[in-house]
N, C-alpha and C. Protein backbone atom coordinates (compact mmCIF):
# COMPACT_ATOMS: atom_id res chain seq x y z
N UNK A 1 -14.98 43.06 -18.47
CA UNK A 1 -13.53 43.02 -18.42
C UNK A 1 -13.06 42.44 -17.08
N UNK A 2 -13.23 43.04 -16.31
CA UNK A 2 -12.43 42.73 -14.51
C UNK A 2 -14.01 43.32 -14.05
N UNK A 3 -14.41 42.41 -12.87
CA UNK A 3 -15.54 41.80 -11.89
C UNK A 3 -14.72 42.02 -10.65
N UNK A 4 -15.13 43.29 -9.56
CA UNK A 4 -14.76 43.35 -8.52
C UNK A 4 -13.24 43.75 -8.08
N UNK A 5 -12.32 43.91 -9.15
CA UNK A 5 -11.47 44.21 -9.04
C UNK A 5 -9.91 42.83 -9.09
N UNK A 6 -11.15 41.85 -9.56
CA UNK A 6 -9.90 40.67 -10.38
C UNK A 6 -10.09 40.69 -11.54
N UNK A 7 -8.95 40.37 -11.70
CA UNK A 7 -9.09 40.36 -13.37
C UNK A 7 -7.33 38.81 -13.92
N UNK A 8 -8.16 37.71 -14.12
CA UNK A 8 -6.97 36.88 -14.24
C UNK A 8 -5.84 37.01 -14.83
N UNK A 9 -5.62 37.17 -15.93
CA UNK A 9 -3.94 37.39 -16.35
C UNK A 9 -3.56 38.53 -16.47
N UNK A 10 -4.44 39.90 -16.01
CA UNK A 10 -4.17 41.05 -16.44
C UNK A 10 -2.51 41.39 -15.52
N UNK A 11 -2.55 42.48 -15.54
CA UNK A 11 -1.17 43.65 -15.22
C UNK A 11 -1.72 44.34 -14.19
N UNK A 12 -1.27 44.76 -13.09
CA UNK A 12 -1.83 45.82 -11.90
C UNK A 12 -0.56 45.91 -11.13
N UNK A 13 -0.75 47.42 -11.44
CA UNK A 13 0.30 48.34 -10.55
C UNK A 13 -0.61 49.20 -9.45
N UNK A 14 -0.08 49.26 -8.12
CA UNK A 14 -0.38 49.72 -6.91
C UNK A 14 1.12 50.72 -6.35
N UNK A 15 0.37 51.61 -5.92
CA UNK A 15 1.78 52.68 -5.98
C UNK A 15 1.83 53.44 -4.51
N UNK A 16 2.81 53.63 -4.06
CA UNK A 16 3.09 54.19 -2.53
C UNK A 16 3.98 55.52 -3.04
N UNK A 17 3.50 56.61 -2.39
CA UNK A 17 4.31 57.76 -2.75
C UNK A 17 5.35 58.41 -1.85
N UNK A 18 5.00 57.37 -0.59
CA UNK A 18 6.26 57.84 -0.01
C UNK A 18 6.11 56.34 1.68
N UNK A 19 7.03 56.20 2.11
CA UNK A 19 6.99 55.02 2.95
C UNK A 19 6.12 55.09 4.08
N UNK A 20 5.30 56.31 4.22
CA UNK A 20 4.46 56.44 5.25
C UNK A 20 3.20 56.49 4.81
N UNK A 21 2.84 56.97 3.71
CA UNK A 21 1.86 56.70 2.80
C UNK A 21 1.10 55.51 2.17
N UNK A 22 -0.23 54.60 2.45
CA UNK A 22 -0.65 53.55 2.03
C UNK A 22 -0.57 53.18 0.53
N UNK A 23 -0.75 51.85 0.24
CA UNK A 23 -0.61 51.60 -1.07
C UNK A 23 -2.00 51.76 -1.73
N UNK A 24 -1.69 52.54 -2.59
CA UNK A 24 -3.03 52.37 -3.17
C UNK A 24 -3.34 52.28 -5.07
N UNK A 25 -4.33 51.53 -5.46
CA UNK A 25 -4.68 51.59 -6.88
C UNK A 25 -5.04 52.52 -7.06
N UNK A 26 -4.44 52.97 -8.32
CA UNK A 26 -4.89 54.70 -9.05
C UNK A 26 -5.23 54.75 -10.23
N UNK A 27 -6.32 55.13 -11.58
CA UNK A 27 -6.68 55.07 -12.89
C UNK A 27 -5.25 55.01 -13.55
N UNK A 28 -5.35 54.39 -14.41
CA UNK A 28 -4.24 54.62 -15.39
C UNK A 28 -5.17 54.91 -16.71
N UNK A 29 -4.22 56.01 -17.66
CA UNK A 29 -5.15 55.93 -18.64
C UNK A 29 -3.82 56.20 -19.67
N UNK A 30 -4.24 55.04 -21.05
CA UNK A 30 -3.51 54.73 -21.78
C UNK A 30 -2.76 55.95 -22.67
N UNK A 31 -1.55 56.28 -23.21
CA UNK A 31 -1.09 56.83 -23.96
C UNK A 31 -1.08 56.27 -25.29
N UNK A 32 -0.72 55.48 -25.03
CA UNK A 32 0.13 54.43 -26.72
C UNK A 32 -1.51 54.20 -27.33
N UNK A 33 -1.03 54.69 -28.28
CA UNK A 33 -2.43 54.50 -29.61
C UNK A 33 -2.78 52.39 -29.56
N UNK A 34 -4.06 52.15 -29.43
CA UNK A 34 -3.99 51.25 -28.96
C UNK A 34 -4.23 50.42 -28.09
N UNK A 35 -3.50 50.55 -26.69
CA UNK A 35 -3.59 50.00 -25.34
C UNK A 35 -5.56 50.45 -25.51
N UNK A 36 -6.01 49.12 -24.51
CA UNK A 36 -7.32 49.38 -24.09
C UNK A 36 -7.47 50.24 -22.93
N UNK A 37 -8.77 50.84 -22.89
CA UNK A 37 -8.69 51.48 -21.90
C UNK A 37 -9.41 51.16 -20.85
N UNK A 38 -8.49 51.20 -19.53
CA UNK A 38 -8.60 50.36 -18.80
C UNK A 38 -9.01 51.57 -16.99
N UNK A 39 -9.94 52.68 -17.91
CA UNK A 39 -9.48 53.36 -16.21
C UNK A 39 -10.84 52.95 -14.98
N UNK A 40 -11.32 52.38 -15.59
CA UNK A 40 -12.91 51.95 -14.85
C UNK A 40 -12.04 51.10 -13.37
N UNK A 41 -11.18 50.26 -13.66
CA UNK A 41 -10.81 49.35 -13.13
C UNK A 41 -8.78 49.61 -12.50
N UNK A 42 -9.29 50.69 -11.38
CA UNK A 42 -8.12 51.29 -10.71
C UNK A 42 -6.64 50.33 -10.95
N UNK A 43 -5.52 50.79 -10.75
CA UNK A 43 -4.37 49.81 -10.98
C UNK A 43 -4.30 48.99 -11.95
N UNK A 44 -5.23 48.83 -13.28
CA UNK A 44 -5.09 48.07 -14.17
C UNK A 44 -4.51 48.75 -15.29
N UNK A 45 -3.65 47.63 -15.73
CA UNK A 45 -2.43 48.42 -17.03
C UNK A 45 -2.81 47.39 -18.09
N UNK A 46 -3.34 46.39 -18.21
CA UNK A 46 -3.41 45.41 -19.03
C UNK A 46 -4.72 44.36 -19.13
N UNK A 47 -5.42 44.10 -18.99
CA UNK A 47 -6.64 43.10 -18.89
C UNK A 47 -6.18 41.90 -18.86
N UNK A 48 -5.36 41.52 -20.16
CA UNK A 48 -4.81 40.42 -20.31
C UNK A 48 -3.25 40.40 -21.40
N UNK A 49 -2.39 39.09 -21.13
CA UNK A 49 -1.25 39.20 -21.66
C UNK A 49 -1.48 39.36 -22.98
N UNK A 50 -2.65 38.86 -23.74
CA UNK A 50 -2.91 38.15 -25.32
C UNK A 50 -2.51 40.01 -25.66
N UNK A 51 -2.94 41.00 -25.02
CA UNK A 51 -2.79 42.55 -25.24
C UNK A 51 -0.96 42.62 -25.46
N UNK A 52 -0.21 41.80 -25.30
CA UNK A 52 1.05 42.35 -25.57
C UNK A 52 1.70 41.89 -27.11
N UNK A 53 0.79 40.86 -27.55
CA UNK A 53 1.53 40.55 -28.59
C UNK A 53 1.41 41.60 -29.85
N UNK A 54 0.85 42.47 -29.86
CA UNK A 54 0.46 43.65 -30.22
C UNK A 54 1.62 44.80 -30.36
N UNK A 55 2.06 44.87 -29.37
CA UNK A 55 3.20 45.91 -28.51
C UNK A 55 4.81 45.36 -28.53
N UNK A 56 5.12 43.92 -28.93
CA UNK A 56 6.55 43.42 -28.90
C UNK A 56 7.53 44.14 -30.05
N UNK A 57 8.13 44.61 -28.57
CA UNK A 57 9.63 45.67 -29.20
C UNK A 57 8.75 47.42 -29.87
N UNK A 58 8.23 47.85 -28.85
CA UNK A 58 7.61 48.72 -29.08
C UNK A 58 6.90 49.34 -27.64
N UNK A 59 7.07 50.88 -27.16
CA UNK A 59 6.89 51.48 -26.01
C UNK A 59 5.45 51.17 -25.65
N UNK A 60 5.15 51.05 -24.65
CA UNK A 60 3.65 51.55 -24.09
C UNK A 60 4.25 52.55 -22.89
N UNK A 61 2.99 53.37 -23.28
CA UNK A 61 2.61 54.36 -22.28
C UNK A 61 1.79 54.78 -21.56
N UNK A 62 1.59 55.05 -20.04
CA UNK A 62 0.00 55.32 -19.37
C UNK A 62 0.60 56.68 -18.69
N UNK A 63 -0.79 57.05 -18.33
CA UNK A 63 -0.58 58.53 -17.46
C UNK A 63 -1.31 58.41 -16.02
N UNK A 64 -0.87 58.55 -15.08
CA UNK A 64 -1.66 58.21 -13.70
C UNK A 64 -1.65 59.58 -13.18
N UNK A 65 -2.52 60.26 -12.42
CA UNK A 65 -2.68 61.34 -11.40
C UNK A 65 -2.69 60.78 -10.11
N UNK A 66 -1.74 61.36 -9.03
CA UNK A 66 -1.57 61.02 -8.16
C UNK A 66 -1.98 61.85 -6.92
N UNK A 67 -2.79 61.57 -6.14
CA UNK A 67 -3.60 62.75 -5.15
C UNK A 67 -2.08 63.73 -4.20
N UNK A 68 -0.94 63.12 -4.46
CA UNK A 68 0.10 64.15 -3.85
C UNK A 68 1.43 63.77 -4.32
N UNK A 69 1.82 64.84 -4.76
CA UNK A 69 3.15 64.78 -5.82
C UNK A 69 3.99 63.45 -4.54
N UNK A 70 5.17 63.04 -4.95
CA UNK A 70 6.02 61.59 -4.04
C UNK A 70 7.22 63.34 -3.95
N UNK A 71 7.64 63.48 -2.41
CA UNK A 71 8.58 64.31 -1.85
C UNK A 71 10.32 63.59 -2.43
N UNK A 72 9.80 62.31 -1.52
CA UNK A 72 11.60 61.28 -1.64
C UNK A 72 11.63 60.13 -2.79
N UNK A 73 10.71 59.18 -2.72
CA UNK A 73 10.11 58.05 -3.74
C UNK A 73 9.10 57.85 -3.90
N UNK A 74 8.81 56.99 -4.89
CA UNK A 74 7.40 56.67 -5.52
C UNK A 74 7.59 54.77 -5.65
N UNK A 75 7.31 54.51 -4.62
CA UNK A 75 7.33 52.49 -4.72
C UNK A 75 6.04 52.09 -5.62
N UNK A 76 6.40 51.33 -6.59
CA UNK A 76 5.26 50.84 -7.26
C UNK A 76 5.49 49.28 -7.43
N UNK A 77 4.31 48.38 -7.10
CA UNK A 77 4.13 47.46 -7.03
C UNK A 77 3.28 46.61 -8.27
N UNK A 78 4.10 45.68 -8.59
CA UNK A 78 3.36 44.49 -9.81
C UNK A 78 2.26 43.80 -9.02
N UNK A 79 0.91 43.48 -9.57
CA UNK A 79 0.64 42.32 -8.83
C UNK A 79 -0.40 41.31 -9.58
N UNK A 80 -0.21 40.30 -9.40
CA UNK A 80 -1.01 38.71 -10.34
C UNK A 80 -2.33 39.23 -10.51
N UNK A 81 -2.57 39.17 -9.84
CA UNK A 81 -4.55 38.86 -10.18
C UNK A 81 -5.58 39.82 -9.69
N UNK A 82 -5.41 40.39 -8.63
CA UNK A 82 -6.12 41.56 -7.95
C UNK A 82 -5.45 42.86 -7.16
N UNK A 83 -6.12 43.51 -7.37
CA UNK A 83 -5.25 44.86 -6.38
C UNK A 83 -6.13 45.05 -5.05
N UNK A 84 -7.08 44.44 -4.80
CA UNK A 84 -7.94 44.01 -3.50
C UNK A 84 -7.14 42.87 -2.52
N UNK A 85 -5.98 42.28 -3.41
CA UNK A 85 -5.44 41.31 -2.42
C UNK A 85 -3.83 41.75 -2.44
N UNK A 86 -3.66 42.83 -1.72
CA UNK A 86 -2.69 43.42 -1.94
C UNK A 86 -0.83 42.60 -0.83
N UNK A 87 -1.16 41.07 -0.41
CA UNK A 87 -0.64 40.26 -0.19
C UNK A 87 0.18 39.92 -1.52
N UNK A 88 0.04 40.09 -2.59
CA UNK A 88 1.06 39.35 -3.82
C UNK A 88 1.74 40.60 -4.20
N UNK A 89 2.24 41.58 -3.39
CA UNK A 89 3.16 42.55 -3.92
C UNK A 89 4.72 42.11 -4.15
N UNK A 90 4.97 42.89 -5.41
CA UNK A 90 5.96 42.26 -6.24
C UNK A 90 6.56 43.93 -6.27
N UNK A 91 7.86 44.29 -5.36
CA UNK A 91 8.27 45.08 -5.22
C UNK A 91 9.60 45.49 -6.66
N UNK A 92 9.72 46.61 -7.37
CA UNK A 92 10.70 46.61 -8.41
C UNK A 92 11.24 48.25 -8.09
């Protein structure tokens, strides 16, 4: 699936639990009947896009454990191709 922690067209979310706190990749593990499972490979929500045509107009869901509940916010970050190159953060 993903080699080292790239994975080309996949989905990766990287999450900060509070602004003093580092960013870091965390398992996600799928809810929605379906989604692959993707927890081998930290911050990955998707492998690849071809996985959404599956899901159009219809919820997905994942469940993440987080080593300490977020006090004020929880920043979570999109990113292209790797969560090792944590330079392409896509803040939402």
């Amino acid at each position: 699936m993903c080699g080292e922690g790239l994975c080309g067209s996949g989905l990766l979310v990287a999450l900060a639990i509070s602004s003093t706190v580092e960013i870091e990749a965390r398992p996600f593990s799928p809810r929605t009947e379906g989604l692959p499972n993707v927890q081998a490979t930290p911050g990955l929500l998707l492998p690849s896009a071809s996985v959404l045509q599956r899901f159009v107009g219809q919820p997905m869901r994942w469940k993440v454990r987080l080593n300490h509940p977020p006090r004020h916010q929880l920043k979570y970050y999109f990113l292209r191709s790797s969560v090792m190159r944590l330079t392409l953060l896509y803040n939402v």
